[in-house]
PDB file of N, CA and C in Angstrom:
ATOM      1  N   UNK A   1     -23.286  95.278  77.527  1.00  0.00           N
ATOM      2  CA  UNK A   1     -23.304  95.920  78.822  1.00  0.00           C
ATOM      3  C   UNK A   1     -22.453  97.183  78.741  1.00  0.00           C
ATOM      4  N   UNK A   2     -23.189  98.336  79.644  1.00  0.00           N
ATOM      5  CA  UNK A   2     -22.300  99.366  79.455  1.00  0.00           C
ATOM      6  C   UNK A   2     -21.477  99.870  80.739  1.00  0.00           C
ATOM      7  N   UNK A   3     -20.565 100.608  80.837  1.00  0.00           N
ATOM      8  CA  UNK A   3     -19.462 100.052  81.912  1.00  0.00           C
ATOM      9  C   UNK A   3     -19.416 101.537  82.346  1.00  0.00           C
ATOM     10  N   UNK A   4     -19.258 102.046  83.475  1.00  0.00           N
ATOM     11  CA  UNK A   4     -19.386 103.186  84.091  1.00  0.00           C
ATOM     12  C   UNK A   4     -17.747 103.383  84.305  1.00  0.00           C
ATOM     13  N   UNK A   5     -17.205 104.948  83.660  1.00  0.00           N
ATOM     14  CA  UNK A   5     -16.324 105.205  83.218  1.00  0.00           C
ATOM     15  C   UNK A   5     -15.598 106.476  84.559  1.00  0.00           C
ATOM     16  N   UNK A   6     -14.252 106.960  84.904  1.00  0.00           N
ATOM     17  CA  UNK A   6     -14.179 107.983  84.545  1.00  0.00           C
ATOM     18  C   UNK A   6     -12.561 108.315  84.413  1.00  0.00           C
ATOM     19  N   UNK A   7     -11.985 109.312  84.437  1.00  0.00           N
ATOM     20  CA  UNK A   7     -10.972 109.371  83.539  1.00  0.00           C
ATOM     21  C   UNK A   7      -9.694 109.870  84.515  1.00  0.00           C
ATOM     22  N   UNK A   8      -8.408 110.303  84.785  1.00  0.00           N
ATOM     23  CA  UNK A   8      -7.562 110.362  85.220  1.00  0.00           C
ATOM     24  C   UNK A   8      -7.544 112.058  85.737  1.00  0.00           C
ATOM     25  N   UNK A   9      -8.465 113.009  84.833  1.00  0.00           N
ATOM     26  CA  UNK A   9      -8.832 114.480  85.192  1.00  0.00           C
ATOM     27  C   UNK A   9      -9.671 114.852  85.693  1.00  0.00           C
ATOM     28  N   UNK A  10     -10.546 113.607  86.261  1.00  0.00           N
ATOM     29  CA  UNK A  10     -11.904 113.958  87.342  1.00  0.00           C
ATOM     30  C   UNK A  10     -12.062 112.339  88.232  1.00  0.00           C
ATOM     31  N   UNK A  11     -12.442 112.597  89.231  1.00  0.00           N
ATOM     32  CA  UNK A  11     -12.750 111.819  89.982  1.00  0.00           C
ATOM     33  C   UNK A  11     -14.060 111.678  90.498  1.00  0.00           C
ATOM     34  N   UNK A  12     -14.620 111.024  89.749  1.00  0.00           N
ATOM     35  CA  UNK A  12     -16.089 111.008  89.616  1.00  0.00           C
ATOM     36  C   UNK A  12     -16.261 109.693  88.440  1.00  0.00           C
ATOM     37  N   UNK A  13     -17.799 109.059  88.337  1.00  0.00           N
ATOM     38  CA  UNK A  13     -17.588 108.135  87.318  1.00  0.00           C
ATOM     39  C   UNK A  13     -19.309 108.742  86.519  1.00  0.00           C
ATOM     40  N   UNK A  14     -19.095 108.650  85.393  1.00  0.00           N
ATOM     41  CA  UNK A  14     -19.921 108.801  84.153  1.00  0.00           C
ATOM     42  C   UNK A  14     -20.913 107.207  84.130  1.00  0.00           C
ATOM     43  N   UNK A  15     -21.691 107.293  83.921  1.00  0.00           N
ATOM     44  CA  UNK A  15     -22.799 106.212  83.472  1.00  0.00           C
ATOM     45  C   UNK A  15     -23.725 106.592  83.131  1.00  0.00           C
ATOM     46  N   UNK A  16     -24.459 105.921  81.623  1.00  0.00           N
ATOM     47  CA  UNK A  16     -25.677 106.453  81.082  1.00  0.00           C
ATOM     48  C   UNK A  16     -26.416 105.445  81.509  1.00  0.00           C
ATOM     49  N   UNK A  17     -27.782 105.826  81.840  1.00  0.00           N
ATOM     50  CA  UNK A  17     -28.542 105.260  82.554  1.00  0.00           C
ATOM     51  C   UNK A  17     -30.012 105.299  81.466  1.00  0.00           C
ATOM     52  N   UNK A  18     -30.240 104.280  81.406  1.00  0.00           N
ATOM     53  CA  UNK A  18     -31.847 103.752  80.940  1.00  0.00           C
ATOM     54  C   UNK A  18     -32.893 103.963  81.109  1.00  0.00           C
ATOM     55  N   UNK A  19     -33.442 104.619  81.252  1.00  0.00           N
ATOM     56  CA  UNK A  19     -34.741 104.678  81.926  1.00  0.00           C
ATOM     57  C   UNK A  19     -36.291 104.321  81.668  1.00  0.00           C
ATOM     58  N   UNK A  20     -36.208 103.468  79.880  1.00  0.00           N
ATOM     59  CA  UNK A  20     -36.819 102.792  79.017  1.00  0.00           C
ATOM     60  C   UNK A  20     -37.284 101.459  80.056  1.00  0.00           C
ATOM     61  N   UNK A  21     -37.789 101.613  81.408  1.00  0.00           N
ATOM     62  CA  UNK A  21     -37.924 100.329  82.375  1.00  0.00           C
ATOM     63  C   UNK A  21     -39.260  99.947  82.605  1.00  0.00           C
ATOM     64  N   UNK A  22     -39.467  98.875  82.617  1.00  0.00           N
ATOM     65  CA  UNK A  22     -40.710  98.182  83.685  1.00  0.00           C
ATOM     66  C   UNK A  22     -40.418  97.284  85.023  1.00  0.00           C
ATOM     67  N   UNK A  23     -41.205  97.175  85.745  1.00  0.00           N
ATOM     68  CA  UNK A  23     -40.873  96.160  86.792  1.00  0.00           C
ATOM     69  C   UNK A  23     -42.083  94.956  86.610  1.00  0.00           C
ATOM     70  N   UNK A  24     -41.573  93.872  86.682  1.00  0.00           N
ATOM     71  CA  UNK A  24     -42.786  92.731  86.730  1.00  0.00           C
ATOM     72  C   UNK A  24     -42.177  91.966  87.573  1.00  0.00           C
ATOM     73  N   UNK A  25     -43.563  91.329  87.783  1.00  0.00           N
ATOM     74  CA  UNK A  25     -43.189  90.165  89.257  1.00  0.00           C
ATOM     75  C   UNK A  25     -43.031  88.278  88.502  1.00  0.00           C
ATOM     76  N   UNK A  26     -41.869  88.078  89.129  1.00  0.00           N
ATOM     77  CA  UNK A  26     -41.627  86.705  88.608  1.00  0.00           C
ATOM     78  C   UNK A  26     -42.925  85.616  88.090  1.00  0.00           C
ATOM     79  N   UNK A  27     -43.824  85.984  89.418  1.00  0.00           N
ATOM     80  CA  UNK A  27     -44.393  84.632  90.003  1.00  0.00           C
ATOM     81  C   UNK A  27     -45.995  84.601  88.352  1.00  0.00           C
ATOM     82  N   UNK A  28     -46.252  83.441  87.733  1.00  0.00           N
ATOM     83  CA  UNK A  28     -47.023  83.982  86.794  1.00  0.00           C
ATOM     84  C   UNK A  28     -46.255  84.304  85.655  1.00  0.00           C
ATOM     85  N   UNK A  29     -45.229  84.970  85.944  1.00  0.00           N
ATOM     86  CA  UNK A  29     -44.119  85.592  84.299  1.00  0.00           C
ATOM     87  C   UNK A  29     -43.626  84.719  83.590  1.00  0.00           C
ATOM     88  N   UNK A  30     -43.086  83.355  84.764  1.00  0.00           N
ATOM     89  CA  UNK A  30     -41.739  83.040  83.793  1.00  0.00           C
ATOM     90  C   UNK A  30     -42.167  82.738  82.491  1.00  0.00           C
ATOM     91  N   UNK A  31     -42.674  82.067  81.801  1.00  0.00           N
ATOM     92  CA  UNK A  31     -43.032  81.717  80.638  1.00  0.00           C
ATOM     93  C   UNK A  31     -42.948  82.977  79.430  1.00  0.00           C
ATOM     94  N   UNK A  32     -44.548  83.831  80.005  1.00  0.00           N
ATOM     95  CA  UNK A  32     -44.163  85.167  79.583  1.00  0.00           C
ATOM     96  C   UNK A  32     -42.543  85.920  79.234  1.00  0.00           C
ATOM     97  N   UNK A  33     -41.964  85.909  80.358  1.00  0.00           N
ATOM     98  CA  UNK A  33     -40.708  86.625  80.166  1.00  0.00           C
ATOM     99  C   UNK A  33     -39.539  85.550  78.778  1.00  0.00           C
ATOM    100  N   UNK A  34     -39.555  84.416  78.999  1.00  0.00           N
ATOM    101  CA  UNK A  34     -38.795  83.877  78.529  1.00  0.00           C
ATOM    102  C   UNK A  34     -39.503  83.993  76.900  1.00  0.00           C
ATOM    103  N   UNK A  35     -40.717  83.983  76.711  1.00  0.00           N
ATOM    104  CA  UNK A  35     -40.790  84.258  75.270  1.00  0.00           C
ATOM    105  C   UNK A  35     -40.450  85.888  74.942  1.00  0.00           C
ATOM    106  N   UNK A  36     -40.878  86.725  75.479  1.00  0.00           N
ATOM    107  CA  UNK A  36     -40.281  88.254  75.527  1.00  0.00           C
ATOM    108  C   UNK A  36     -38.749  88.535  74.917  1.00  0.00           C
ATOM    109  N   UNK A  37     -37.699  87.255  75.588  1.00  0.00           N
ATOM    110  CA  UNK A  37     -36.844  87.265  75.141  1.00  0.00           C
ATOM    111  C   UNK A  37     -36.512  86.764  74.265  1.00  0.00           C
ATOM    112  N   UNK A  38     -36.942  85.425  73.814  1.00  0.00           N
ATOM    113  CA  UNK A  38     -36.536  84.788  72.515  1.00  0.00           C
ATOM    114  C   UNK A  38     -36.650  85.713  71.436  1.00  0.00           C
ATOM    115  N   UNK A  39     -38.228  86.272  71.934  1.00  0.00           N
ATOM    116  CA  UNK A  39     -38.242  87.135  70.482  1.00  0.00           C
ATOM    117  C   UNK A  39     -37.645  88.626  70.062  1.00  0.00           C
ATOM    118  N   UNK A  40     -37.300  89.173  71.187  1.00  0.00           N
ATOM    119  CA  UNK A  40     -36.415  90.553  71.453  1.00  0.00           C
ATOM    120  C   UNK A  40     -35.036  90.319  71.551  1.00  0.00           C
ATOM    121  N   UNK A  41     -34.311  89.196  71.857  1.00  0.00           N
ATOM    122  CA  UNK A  41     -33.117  89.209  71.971  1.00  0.00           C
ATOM    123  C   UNK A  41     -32.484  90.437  72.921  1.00  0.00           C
ATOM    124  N   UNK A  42     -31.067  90.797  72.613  1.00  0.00           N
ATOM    125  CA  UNK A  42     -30.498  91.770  72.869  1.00  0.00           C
ATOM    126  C   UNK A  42     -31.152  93.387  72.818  1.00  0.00           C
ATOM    127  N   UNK A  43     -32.385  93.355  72.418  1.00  0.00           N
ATOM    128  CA  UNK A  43     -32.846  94.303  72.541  1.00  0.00           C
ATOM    129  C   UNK A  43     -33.836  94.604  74.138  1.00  0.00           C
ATOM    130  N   UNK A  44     -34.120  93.199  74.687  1.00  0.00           N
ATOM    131  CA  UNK A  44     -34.477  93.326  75.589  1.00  0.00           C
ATOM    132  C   UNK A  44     -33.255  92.841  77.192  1.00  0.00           C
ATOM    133  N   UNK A  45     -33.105  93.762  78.141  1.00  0.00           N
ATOM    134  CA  UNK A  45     -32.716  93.060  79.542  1.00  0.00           C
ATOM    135  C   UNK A  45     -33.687  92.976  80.391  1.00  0.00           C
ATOM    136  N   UNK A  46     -33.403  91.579  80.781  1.00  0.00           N
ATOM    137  CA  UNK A  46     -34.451  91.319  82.050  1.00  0.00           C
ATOM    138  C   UNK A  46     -33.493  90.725  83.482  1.00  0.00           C
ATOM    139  N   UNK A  47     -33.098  92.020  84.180  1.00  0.00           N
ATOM    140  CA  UNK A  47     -32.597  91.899  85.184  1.00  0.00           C
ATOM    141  C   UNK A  47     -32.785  91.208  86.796  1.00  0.00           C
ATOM    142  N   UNK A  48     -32.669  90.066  87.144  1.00  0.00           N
ATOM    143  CA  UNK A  48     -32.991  89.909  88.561  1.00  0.00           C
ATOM    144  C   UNK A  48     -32.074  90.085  89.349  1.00  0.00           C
ATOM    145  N   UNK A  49     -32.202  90.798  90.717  1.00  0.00           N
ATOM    146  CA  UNK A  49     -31.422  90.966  91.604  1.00  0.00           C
ATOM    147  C   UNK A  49     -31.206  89.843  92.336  1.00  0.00           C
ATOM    148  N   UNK A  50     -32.229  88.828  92.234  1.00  0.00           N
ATOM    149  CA  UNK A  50     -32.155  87.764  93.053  1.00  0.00           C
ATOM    150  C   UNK A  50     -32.918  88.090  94.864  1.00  0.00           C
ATOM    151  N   UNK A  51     -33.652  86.589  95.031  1.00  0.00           N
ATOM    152  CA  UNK A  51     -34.244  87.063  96.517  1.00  0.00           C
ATOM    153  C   UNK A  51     -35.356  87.538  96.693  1.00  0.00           C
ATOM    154  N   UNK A  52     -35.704  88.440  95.682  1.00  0.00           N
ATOM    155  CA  UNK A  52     -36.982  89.215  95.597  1.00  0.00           C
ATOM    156  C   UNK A  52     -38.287  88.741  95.093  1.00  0.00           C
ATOM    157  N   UNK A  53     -37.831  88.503  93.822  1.00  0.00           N
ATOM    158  CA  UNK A  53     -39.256  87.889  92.991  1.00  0.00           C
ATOM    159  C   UNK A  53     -39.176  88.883  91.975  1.00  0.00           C
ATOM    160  N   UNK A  54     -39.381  90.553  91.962  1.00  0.00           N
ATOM    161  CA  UNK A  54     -39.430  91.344  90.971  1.00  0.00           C
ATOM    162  C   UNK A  54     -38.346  91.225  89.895  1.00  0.00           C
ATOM    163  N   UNK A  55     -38.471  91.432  88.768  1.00  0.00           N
ATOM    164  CA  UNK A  55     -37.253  91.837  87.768  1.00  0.00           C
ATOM    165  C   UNK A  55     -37.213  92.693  87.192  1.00  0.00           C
ATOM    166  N   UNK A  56     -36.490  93.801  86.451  1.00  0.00           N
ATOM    167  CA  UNK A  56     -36.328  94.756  86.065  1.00  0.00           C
ATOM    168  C   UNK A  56     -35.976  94.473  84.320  1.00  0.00           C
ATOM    169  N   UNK A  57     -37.038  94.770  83.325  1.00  0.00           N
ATOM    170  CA  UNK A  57     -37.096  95.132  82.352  1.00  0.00           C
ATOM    171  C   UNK A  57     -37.046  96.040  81.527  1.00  0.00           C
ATOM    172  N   UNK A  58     -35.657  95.981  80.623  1.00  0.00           N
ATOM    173  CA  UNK A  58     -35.243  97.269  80.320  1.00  0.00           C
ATOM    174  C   UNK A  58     -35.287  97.172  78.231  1.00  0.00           C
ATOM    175  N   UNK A  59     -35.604  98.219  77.671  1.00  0.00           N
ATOM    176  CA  UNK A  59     -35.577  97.397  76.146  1.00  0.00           C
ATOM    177  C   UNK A  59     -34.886  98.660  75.929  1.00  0.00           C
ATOM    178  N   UNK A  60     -33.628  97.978  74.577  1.00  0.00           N
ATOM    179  CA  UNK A  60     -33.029  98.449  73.851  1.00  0.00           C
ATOM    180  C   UNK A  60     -33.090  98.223  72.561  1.00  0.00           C
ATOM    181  N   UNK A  61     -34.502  98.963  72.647  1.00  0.00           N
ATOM    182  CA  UNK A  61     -35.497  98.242  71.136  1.00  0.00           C
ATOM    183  C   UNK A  61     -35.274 100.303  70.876  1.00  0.00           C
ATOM    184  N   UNK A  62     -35.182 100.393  69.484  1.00  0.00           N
ATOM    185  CA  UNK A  62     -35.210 101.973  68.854  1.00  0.00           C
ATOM    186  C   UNK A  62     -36.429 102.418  69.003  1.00  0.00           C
ATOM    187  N   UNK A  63     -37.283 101.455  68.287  1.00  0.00           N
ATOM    188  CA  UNK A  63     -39.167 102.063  68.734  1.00  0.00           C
ATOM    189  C   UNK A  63     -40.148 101.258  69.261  1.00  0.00           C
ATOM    190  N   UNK A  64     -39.281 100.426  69.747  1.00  0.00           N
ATOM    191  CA  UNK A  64     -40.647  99.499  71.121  1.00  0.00           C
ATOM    192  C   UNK A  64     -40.306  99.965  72.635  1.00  0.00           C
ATOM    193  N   UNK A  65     -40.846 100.248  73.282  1.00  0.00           N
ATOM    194  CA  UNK A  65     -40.720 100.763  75.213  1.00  0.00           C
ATOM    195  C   UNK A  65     -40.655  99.514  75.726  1.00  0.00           C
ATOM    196  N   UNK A  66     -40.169  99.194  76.608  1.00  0.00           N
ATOM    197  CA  UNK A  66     -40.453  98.470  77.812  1.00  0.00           C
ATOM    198  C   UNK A  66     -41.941  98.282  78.326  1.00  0.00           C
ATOM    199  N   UNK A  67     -42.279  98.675  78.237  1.00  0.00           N
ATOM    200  CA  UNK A  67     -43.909  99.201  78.852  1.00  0.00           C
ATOM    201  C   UNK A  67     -44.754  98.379  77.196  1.00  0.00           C
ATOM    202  N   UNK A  68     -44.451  98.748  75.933  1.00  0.00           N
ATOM    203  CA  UNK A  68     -45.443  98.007  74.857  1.00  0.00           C
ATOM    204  C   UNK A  68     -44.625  96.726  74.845  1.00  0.00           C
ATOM    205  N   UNK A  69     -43.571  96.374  75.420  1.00  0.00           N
ATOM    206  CA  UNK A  69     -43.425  94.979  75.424  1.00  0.00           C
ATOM    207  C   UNK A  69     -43.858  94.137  76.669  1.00  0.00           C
ATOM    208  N   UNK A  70     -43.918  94.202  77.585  1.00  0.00           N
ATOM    209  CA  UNK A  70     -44.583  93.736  78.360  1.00  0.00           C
ATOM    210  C   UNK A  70     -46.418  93.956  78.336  1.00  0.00           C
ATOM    211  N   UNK A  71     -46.560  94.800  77.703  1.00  0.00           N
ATOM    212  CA  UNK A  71     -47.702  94.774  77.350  1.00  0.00           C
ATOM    213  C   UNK A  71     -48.470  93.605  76.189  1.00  0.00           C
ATOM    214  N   UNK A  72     -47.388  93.486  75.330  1.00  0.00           N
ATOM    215  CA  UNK A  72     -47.296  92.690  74.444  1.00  0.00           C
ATOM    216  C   UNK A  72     -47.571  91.085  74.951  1.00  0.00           C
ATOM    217  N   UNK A  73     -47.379  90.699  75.999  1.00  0.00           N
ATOM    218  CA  UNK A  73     -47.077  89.409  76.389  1.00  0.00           C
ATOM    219  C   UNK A  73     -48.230  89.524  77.325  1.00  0.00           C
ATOM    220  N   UNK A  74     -48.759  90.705  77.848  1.00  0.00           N
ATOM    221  CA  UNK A  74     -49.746  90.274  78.994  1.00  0.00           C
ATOM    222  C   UNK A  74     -48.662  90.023  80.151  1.00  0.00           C
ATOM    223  N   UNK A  75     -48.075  91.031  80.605  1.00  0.00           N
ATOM    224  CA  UNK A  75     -46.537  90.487  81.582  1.00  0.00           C
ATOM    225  C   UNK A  75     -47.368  91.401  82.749  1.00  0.00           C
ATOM    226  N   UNK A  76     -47.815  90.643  84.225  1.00  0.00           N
ATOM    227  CA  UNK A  76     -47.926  91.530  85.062  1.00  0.00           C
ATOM    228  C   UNK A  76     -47.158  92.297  85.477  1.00  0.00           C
ATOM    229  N   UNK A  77     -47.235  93.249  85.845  1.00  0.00           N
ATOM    230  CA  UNK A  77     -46.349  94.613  86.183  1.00  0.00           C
ATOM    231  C   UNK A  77     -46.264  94.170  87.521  1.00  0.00           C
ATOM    232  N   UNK A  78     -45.300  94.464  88.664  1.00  0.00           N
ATOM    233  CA  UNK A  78     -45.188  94.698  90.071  1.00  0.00           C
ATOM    234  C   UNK A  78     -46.098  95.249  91.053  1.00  0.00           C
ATOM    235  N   UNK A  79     -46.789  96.217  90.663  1.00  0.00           N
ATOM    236  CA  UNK A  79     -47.905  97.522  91.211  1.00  0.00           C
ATOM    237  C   UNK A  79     -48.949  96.852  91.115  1.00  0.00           C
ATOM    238  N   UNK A  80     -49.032  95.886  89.928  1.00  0.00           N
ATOM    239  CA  UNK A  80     -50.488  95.231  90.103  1.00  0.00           C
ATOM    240  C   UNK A  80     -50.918  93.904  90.391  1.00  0.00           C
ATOM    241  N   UNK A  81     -49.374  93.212  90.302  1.00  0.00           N
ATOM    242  CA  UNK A  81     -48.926  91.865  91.409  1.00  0.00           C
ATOM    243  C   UNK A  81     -49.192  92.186  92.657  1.00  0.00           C
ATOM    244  N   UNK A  82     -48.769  93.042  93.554  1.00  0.00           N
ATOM    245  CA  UNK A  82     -49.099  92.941  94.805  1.00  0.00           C
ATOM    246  C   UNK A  82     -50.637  93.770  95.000  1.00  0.00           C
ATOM    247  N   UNK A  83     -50.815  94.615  94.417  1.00  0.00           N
ATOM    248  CA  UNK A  83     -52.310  94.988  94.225  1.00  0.00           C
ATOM    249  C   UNK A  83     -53.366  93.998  94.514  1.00  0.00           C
ATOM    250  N   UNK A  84     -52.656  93.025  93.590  1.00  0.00           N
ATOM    251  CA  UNK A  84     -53.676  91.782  93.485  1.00  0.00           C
ATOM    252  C   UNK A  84     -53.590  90.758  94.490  1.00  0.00           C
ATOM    253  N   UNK A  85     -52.018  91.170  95.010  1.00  0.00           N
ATOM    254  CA  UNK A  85     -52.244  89.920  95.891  1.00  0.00           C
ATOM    255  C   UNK A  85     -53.062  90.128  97.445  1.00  0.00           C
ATOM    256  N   UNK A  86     -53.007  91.771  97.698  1.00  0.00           N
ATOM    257  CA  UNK A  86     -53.410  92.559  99.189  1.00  0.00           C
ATOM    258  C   UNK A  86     -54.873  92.237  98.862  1.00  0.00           C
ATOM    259  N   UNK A  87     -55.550  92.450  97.494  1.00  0.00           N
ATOM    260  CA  UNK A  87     -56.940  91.900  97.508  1.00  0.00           C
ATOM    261  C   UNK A  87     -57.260  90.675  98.079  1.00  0.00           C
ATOM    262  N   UNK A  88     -56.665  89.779  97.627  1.00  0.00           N
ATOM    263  CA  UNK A  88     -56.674  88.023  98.289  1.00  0.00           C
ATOM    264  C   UNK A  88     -56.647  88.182  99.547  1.00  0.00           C
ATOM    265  N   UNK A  89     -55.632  88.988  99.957  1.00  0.00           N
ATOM    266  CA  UNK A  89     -55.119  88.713 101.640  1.00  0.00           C
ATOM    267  C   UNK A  89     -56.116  88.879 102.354  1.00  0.00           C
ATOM    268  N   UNK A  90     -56.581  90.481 101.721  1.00  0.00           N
ATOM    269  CA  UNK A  90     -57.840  91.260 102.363  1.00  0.00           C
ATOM    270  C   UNK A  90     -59.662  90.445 102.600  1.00  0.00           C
ATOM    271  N   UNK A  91     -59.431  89.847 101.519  1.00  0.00           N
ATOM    272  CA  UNK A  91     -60.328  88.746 101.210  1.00  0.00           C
ATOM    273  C   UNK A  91     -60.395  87.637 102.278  1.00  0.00           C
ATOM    274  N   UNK A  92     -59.636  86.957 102.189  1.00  0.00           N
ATOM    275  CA  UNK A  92     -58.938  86.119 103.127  1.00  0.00           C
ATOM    276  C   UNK A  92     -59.469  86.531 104.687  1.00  0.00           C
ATOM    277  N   UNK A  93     -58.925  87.964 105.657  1.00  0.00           N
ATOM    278  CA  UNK A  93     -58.664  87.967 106.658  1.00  0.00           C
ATOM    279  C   UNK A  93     -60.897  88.203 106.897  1.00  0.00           C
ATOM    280  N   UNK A  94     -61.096  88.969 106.044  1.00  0.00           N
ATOM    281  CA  UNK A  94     -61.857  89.462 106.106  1.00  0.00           C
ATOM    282  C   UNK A  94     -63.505  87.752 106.281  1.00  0.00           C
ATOM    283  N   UNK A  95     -63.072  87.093 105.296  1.00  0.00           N
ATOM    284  CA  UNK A  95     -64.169  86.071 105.563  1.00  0.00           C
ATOM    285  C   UNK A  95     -63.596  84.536 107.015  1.00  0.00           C
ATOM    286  N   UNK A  96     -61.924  85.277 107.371  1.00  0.00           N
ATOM    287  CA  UNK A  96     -61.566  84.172 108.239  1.00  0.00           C
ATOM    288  C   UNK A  96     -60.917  85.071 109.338  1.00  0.00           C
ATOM    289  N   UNK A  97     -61.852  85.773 110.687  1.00  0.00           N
ATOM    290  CA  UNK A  97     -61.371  86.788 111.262  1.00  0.00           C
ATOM    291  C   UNK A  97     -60.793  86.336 112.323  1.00  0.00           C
TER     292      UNK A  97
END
């Protein structure tokens, strides 16, 4: 973990920030995610805020993205979790008005 710094001659704090990210939705993942990690280790974080359902996937892989590892697993993304789920809904309201 990296720790957001700053020093006694500025008052302000320094943090390098990641931006190597995906978002995927829990529901459907866990399995997915938990092999993601066995096999990435420390090269991969999979952050939950808790409450939500989404998690935040970050890799600290030198030449794999975030994006070809979740790709790798077949990991739904967030954008296309609820994508998919407004189809159902839409589905839903639409044959039960």
């Amino acid at each position: 973990m990296r720790w957001s710094t700053s020093t006694n001659y500025f008052d302000f704090v320094v943090q390098r920030i990641n931006l190597d990210q995906t978002i995927a939705h829990l529901d459907n993942n866990w399995s997915k995610l938990k092999k993601l990690k066995e096999k990435y280790g420390s090269k991969v974080i999979i952050s939950d805020p808790g409450q939500l359902g989404p998690v935040l996937v970050t890799s600290e892989h030198e030449t794999i993205s975030a994006k070809e590892m979740t790709k790798e697993f077949e990991i739904e993304l967030v954008d296309s979790y609820f994508d998919r789920s407004r189809a159902v809904r839409n589905a839903h309201i639409q044959t039960n008005p």
